[in-house]
PDB file of N, CA and C in Angstrom:
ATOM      1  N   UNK A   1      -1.523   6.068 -12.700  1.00  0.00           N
ATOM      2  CA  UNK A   1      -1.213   7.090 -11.745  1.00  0.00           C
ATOM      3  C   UNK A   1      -1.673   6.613 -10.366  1.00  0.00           C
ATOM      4  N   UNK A   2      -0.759   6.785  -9.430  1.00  0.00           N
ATOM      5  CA  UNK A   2      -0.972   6.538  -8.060  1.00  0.00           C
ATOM      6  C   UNK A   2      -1.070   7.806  -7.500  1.00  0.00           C
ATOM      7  N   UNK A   3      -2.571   8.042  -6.312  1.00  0.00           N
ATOM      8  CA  UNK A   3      -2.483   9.318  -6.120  1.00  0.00           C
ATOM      9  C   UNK A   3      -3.144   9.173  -4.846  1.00  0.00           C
ATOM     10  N   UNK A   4      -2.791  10.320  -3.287  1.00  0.00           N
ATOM     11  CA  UNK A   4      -3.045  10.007  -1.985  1.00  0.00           C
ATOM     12  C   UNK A   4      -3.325  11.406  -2.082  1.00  0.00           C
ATOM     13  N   UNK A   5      -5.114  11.193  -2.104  1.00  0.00           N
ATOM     14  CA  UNK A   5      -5.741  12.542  -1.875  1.00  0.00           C
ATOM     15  C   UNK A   5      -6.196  12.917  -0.182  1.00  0.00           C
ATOM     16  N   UNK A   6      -6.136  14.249   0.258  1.00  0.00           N
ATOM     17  CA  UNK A   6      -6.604  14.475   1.648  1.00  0.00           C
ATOM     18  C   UNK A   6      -7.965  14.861   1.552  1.00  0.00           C
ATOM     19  N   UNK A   7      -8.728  14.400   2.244  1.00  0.00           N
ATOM     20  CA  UNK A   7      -9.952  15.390   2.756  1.00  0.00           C
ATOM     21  C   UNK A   7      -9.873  14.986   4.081  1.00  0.00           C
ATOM     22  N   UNK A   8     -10.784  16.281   4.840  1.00  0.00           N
ATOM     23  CA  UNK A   8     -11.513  16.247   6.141  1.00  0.00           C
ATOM     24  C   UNK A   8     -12.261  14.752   6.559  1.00  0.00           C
ATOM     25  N   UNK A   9     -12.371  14.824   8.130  1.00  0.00           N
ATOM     26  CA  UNK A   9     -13.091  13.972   8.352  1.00  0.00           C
ATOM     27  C   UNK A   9     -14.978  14.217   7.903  1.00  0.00           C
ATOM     28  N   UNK A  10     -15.225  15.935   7.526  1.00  0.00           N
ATOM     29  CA  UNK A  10     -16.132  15.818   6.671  1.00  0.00           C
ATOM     30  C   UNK A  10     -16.386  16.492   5.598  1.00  0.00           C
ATOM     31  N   UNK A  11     -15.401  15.742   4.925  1.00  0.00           N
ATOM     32  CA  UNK A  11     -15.633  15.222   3.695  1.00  0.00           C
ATOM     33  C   UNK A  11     -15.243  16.705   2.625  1.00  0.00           C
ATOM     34  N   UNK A  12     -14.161  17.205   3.247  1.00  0.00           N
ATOM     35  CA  UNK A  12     -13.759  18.926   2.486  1.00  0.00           C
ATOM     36  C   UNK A  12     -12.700  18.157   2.029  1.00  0.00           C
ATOM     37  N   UNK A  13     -12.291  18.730   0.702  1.00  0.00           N
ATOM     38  CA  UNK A  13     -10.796  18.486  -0.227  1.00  0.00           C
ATOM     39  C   UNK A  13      -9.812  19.337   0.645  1.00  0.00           C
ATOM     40  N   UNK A  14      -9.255  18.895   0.934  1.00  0.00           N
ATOM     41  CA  UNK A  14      -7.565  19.585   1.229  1.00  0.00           C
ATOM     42  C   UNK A  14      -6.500  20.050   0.047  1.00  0.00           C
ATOM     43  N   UNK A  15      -6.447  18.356  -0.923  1.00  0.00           N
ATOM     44  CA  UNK A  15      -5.563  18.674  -1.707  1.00  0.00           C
ATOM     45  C   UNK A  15      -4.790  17.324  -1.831  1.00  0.00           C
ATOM     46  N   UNK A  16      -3.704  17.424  -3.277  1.00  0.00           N
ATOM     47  CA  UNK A  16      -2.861  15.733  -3.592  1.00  0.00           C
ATOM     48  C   UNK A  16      -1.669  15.944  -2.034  1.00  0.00           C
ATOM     49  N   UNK A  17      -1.596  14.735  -1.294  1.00  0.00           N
ATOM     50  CA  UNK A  17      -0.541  14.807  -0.293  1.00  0.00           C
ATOM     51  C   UNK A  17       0.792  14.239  -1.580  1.00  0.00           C
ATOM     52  N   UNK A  18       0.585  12.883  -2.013  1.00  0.00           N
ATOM     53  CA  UNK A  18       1.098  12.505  -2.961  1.00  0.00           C
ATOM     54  C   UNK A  18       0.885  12.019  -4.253  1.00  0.00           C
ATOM     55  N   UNK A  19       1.822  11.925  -5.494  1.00  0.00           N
ATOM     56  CA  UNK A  19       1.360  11.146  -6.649  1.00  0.00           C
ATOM     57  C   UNK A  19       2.476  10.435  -7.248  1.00  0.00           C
ATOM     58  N   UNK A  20       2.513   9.983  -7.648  1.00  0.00           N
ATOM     59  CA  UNK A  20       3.590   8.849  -8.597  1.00  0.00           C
ATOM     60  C   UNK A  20       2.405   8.830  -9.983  1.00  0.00           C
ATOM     61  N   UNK A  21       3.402   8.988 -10.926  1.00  0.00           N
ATOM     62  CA  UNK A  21       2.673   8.135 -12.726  1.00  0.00           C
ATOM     63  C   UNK A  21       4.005   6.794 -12.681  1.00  0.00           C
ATOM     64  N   UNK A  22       3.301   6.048 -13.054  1.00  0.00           N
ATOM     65  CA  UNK A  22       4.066   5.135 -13.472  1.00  0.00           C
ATOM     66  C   UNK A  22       3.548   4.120 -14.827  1.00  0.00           C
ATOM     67  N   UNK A  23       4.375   3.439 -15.213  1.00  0.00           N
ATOM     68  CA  UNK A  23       3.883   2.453 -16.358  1.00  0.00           C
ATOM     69  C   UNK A  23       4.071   1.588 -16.870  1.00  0.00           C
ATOM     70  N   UNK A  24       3.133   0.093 -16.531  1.00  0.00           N
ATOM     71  CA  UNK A  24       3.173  -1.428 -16.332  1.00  0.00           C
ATOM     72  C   UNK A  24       4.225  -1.570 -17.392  1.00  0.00           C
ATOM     73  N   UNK A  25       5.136  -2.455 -16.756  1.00  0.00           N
ATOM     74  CA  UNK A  25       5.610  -3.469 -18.143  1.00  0.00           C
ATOM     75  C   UNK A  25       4.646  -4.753 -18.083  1.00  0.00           C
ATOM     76  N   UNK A  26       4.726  -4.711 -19.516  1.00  0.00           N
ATOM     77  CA  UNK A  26       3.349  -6.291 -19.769  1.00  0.00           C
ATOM     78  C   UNK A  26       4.628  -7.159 -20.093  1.00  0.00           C
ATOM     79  N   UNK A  27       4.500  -8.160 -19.457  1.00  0.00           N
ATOM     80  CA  UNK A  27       5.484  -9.585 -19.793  1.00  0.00           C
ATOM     81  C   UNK A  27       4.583 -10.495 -20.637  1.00  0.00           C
ATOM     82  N   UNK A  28       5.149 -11.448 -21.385  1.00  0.00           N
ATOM     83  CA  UNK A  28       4.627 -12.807 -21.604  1.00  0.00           C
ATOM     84  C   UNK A  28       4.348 -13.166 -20.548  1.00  0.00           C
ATOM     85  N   UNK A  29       3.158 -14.270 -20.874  1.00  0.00           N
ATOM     86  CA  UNK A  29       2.984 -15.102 -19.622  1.00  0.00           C
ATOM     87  C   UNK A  29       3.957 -16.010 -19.178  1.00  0.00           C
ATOM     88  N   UNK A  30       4.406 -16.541 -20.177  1.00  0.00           N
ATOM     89  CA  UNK A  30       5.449 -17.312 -19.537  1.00  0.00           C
ATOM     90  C   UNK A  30       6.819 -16.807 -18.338  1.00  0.00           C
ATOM     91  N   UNK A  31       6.548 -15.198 -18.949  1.00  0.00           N
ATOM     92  CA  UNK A  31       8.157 -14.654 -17.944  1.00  0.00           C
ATOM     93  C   UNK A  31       7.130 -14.046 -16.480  1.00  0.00           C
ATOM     94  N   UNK A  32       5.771 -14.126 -16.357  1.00  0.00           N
ATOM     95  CA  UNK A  32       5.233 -13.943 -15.418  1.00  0.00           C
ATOM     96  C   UNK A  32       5.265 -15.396 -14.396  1.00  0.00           C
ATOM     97  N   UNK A  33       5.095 -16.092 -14.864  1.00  0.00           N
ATOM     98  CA  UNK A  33       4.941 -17.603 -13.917  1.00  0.00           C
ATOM     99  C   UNK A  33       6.233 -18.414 -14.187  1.00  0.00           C
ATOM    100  N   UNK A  34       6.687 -19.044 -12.508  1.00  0.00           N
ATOM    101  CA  UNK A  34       7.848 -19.564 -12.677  1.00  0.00           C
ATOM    102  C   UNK A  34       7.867 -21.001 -12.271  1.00  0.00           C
ATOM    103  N   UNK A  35       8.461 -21.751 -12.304  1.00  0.00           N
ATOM    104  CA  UNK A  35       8.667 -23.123 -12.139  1.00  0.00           C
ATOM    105  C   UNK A  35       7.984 -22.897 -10.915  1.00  0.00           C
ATOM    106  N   UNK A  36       6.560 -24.435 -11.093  1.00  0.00           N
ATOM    107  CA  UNK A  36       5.744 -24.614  -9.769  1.00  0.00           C
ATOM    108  C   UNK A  36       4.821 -24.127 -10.397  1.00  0.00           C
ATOM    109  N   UNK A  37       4.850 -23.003 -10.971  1.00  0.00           N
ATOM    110  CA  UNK A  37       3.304 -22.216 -11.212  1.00  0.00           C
ATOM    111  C   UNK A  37       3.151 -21.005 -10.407  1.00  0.00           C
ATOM    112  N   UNK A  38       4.368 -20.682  -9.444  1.00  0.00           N
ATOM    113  CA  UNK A  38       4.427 -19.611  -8.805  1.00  0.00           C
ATOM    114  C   UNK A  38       4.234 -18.241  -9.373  1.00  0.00           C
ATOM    115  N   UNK A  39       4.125 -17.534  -9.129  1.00  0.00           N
ATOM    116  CA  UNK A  39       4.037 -15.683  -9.480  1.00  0.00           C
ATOM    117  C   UNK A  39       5.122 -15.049  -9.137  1.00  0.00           C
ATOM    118  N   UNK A  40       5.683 -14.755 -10.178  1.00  0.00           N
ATOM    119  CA  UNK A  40       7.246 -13.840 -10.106  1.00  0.00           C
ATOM    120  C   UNK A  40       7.047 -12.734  -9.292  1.00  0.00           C
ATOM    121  N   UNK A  41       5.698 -12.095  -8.922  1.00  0.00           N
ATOM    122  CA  UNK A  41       6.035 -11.191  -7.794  1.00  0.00           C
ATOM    123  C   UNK A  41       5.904 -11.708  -6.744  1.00  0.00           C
ATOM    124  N   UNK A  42       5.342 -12.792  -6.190  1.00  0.00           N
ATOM    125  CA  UNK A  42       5.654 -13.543  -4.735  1.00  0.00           C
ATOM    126  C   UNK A  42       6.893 -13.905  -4.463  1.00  0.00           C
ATOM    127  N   UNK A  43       8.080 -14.070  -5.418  1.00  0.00           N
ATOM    128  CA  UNK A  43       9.485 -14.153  -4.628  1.00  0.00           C
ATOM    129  C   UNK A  43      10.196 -12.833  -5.083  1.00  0.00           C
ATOM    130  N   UNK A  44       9.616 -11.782  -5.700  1.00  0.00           N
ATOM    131  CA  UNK A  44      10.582 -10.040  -5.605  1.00  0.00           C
ATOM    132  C   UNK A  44      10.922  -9.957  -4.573  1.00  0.00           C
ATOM    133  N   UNK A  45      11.951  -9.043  -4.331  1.00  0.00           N
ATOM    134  CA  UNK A  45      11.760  -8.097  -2.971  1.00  0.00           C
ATOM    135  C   UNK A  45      10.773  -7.196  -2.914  1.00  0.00           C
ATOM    136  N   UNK A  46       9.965  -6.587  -2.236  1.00  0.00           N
ATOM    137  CA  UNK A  46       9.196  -5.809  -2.247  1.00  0.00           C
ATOM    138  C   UNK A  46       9.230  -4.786  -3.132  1.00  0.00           C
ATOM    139  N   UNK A  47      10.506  -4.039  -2.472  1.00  0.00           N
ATOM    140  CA  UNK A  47      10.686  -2.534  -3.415  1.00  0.00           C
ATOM    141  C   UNK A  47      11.031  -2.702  -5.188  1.00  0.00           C
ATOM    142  N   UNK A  48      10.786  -3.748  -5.674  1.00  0.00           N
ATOM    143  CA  UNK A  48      10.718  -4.447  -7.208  1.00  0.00           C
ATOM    144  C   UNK A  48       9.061  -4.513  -7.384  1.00  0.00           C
ATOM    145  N   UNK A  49       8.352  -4.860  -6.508  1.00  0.00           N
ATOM    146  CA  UNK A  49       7.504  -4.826  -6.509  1.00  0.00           C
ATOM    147  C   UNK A  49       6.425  -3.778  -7.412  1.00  0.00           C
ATOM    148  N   UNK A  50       5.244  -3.695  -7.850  1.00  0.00           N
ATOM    149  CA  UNK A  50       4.416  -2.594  -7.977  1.00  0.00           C
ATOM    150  C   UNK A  50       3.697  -2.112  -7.049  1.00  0.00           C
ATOM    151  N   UNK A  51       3.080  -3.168  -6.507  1.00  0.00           N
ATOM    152  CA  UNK A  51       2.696  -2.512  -4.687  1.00  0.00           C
ATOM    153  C   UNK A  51       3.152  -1.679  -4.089  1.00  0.00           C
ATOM    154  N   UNK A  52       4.515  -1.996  -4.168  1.00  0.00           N
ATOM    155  CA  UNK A  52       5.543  -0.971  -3.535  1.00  0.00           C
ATOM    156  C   UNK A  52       5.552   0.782  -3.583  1.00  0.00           C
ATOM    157  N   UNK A  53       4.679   0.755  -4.111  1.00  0.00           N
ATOM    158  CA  UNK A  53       4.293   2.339  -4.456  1.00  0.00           C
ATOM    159  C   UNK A  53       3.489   3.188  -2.879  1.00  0.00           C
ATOM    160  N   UNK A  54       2.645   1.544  -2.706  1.00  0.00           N
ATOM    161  CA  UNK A  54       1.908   1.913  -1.893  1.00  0.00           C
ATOM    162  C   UNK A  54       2.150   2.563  -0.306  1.00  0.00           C
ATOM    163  N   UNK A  55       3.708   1.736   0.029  1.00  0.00           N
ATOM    164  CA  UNK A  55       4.626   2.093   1.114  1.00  0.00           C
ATOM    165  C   UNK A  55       5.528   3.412   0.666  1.00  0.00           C
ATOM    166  N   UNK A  56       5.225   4.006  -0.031  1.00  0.00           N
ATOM    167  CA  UNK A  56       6.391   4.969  -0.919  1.00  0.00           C
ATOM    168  C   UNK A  56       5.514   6.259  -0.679  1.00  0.00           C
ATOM    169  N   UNK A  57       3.922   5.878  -1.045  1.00  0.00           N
ATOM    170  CA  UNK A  57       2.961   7.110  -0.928  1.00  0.00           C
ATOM    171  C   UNK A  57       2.351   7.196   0.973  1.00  0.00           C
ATOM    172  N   UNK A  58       2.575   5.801   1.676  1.00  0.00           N
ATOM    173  CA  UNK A  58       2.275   5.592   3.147  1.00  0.00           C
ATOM    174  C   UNK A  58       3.620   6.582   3.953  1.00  0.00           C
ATOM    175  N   UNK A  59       4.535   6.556   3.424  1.00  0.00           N
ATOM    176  CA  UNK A  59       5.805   7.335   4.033  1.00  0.00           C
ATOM    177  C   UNK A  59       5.891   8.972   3.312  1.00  0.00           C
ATOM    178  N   UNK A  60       5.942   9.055   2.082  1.00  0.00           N
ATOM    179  CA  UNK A  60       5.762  10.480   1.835  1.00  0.00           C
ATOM    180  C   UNK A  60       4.450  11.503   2.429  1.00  0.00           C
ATOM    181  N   UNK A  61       3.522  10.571   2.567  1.00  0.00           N
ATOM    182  CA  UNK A  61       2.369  11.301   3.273  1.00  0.00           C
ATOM    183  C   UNK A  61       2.344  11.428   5.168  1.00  0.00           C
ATOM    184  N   UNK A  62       3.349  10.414   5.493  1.00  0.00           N
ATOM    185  CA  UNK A  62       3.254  10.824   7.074  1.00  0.00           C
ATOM    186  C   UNK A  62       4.201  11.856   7.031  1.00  0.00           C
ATOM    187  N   UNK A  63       5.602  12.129   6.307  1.00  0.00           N
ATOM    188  CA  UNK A  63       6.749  12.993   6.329  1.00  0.00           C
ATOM    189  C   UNK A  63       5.485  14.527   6.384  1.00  0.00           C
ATOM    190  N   UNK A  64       4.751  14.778   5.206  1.00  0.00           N
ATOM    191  CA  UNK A  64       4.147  15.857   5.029  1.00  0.00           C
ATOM    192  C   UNK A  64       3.163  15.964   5.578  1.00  0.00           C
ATOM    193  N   UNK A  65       2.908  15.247   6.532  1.00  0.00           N
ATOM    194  CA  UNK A  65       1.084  15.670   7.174  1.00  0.00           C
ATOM    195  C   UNK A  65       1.333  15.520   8.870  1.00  0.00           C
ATOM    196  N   UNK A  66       2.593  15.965   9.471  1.00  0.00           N
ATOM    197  CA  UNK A  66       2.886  15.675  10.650  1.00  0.00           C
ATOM    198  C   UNK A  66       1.880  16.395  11.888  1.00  0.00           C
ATOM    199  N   UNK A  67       1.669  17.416  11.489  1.00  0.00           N
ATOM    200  CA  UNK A  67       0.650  17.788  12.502  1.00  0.00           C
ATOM    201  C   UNK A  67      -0.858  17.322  12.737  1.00  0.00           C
ATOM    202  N   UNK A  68      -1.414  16.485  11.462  1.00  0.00           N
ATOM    203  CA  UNK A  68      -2.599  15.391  11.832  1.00  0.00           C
ATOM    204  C   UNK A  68      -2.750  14.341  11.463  1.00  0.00           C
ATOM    205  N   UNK A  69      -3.575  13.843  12.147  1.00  0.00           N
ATOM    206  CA  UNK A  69      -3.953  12.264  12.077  1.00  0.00           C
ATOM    207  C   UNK A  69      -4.551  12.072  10.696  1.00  0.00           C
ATOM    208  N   UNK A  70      -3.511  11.180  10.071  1.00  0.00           N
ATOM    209  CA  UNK A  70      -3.828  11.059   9.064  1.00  0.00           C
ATOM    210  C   UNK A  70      -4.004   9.506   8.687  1.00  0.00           C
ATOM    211  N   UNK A  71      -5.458   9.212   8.760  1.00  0.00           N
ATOM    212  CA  UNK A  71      -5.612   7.797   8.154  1.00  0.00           C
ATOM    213  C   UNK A  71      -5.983   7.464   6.431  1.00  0.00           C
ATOM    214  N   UNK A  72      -4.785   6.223   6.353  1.00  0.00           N
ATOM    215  CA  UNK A  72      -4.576   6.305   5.202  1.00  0.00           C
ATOM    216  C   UNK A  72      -5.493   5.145   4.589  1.00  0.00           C
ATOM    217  N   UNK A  73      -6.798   5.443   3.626  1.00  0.00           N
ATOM    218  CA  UNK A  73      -7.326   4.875   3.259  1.00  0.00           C
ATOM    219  C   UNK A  73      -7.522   3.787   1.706  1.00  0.00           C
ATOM    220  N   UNK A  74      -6.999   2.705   1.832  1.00  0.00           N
ATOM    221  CA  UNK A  74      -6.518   1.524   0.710  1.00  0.00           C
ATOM    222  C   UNK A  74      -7.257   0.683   0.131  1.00  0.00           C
ATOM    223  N   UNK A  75      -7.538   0.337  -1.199  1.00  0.00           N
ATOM    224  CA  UNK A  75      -8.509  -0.990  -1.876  1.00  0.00           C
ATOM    225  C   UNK A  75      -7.801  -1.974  -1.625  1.00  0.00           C
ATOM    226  N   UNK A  76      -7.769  -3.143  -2.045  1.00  0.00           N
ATOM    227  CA  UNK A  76      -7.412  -4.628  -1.708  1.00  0.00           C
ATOM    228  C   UNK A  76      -5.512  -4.830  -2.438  1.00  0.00           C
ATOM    229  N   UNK A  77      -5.326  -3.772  -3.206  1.00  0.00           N
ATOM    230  CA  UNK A  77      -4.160  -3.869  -3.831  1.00  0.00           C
ATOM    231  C   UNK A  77      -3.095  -3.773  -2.624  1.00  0.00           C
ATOM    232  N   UNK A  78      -3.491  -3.368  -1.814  1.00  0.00           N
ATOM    233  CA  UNK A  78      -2.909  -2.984  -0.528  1.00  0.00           C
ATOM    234  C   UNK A  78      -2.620  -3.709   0.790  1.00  0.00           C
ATOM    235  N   UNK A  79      -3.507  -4.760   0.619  1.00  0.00           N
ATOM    236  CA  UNK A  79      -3.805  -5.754   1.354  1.00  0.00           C
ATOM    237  C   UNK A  79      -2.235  -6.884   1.218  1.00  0.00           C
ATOM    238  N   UNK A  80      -1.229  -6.428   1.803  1.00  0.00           N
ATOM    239  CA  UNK A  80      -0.333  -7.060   1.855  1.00  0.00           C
ATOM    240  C   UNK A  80       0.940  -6.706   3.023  1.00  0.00           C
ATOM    241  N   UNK A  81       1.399  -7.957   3.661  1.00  0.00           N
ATOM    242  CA  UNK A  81       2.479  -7.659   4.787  1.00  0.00           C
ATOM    243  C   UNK A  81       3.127  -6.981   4.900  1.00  0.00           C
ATOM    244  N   UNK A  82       4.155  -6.514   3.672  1.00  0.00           N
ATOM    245  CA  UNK A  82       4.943  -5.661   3.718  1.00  0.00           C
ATOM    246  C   UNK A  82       4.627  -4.207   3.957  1.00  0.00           C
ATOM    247  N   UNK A  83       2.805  -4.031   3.852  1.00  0.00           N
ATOM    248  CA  UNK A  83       2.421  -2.829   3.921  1.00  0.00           C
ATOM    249  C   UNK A  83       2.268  -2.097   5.484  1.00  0.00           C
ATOM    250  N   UNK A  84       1.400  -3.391   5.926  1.00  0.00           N
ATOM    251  CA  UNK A  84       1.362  -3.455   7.175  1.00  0.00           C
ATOM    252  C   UNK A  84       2.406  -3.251   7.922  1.00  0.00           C
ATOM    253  N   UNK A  85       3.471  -3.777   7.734  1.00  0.00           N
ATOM    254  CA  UNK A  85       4.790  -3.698   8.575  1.00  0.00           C
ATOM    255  C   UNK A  85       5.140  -2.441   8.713  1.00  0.00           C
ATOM    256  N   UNK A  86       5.517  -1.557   7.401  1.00  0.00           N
ATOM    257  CA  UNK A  86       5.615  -0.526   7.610  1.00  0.00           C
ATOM    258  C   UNK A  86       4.760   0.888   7.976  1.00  0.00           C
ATOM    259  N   UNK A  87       3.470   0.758   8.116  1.00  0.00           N
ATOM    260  CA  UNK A  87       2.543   1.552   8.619  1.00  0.00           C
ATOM    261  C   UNK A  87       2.862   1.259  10.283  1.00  0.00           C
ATOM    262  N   UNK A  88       3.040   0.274  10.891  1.00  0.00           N
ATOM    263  CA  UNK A  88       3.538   0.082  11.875  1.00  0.00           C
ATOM    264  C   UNK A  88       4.603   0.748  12.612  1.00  0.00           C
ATOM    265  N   UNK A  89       5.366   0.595  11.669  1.00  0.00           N
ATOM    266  CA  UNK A  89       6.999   1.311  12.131  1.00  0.00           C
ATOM    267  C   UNK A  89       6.945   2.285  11.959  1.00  0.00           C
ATOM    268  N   UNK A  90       5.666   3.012  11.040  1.00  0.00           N
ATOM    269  CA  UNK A  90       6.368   4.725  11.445  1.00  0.00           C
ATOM    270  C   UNK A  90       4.491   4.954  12.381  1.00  0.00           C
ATOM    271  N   UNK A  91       3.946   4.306  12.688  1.00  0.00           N
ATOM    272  CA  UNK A  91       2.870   4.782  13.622  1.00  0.00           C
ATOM    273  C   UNK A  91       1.644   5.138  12.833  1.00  0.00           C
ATOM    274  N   UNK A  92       1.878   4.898  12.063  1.00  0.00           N
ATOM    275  CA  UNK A  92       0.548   5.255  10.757  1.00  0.00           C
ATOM    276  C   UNK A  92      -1.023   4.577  11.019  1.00  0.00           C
ATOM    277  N   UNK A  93      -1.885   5.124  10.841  1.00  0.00           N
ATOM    278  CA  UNK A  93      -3.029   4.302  10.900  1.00  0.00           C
ATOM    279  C   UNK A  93      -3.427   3.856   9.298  1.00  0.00           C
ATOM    280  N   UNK A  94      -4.080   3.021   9.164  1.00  0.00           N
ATOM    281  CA  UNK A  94      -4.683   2.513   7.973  1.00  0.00           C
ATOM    282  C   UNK A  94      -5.832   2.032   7.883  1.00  0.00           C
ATOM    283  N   UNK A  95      -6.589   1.738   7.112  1.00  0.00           N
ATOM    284  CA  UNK A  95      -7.903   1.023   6.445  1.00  0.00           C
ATOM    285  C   UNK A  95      -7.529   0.629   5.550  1.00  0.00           C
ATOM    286  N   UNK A  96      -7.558  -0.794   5.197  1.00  0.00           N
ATOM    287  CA  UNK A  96      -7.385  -1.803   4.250  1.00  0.00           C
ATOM    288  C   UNK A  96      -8.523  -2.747   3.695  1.00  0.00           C
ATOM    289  N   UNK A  97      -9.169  -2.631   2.467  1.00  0.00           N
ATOM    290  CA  UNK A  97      -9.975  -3.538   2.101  1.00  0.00           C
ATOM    291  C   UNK A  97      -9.360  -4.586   1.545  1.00  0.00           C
ATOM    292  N   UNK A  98      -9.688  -5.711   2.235  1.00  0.00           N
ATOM    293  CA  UNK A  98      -8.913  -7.349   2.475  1.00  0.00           C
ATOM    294  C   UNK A  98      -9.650  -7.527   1.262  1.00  0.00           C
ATOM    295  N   UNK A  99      -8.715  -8.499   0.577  1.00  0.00           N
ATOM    296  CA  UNK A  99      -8.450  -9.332  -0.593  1.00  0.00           C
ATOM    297  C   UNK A  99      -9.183 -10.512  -0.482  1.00  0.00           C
ATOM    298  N   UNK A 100      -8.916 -11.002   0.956  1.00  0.00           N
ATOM    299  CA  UNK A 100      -9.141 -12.602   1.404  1.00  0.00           C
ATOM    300  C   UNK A 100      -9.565 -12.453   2.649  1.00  0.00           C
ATOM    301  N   UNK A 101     -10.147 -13.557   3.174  1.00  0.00           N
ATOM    302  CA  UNK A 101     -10.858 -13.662   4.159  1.00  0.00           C
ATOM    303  C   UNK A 101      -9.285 -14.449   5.173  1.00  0.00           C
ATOM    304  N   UNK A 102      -9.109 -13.608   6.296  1.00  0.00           N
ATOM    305  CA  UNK A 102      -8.176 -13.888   7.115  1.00  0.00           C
ATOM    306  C   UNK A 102      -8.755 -14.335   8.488  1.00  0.00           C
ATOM    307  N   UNK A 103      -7.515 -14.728   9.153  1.00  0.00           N
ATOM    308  CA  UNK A 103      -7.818 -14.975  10.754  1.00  0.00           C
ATOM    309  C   UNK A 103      -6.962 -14.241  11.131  1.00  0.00           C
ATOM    310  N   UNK A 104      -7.449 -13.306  12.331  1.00  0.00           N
ATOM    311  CA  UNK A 104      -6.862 -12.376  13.425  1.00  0.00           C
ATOM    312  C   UNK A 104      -6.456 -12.620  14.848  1.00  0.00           C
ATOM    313  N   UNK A 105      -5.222 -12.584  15.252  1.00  0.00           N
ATOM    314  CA  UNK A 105      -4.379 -12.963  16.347  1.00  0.00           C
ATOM    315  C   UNK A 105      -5.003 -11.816  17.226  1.00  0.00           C
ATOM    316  N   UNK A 106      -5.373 -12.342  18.152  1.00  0.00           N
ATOM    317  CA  UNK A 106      -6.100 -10.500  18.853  1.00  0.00           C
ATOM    318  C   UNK A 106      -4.855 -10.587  20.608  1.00  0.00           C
ATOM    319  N   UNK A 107      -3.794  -9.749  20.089  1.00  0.00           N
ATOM    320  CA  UNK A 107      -2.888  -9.903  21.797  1.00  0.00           C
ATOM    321  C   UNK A 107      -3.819  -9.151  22.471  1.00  0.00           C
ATOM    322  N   UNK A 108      -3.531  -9.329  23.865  1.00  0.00           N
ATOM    323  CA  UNK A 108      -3.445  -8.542  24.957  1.00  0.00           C
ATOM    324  C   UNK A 108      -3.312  -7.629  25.677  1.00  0.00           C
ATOM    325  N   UNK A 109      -2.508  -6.842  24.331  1.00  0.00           N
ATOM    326  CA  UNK A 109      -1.851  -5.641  24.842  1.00  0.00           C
ATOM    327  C   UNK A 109      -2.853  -4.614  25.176  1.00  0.00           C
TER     328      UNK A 109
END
């Protein structure tokens, strides 16, 4: 179960903004790894993805929470481009606990 709970900034329940149940398919290993040794979800499209939930619950929760600032708070499962991109495009704020240790482009703007 994927679930995007609200509280206050202190710390009162609001309530579920969103939820999804869903349920893994387990592959062989072999239909998980592909020639190279690659990971069959590094060449999906996203929305094939399971991550993909995560941009699904980032957009149903800005549609329903338009009158506040709503920062959306993520573990490391989350920690991926496609997520970012779209928290972007609709103006969303986020907190992401990184997976990996990155380097940050810091513009100007």
């Amino acid at each position: 179960m994927h679930t995007c709970f609200a509280v206050t900034t202190e710390g009162m329940p609001l309530g579920l903004l969103d939820q999804k149940i869903f349920a893994r398919q387990l592959r062989p290993d072999h239909e998980r790894r592909r020639a190279g040794g690659k990971n069959v979800q590094d060449v999906l499209p996203v929305e094939e993805k399971e991550s993909y939930r995560w941009i699904e619950a980032l957009e149903a929760t800005s549609k329903v929470a338009v009158e506040f600032l709503v920062v959306t708070v993520c573990d490391r499962e989350c920690d991926f481009y496609d997520f970012f991109k779209a928290a972007e495009k609709i103006g969303s704020a986020v907190l992401v606990r990184a997976s990996q240790n990155r380097t940050i482009n810091r513009s100007s703007r």
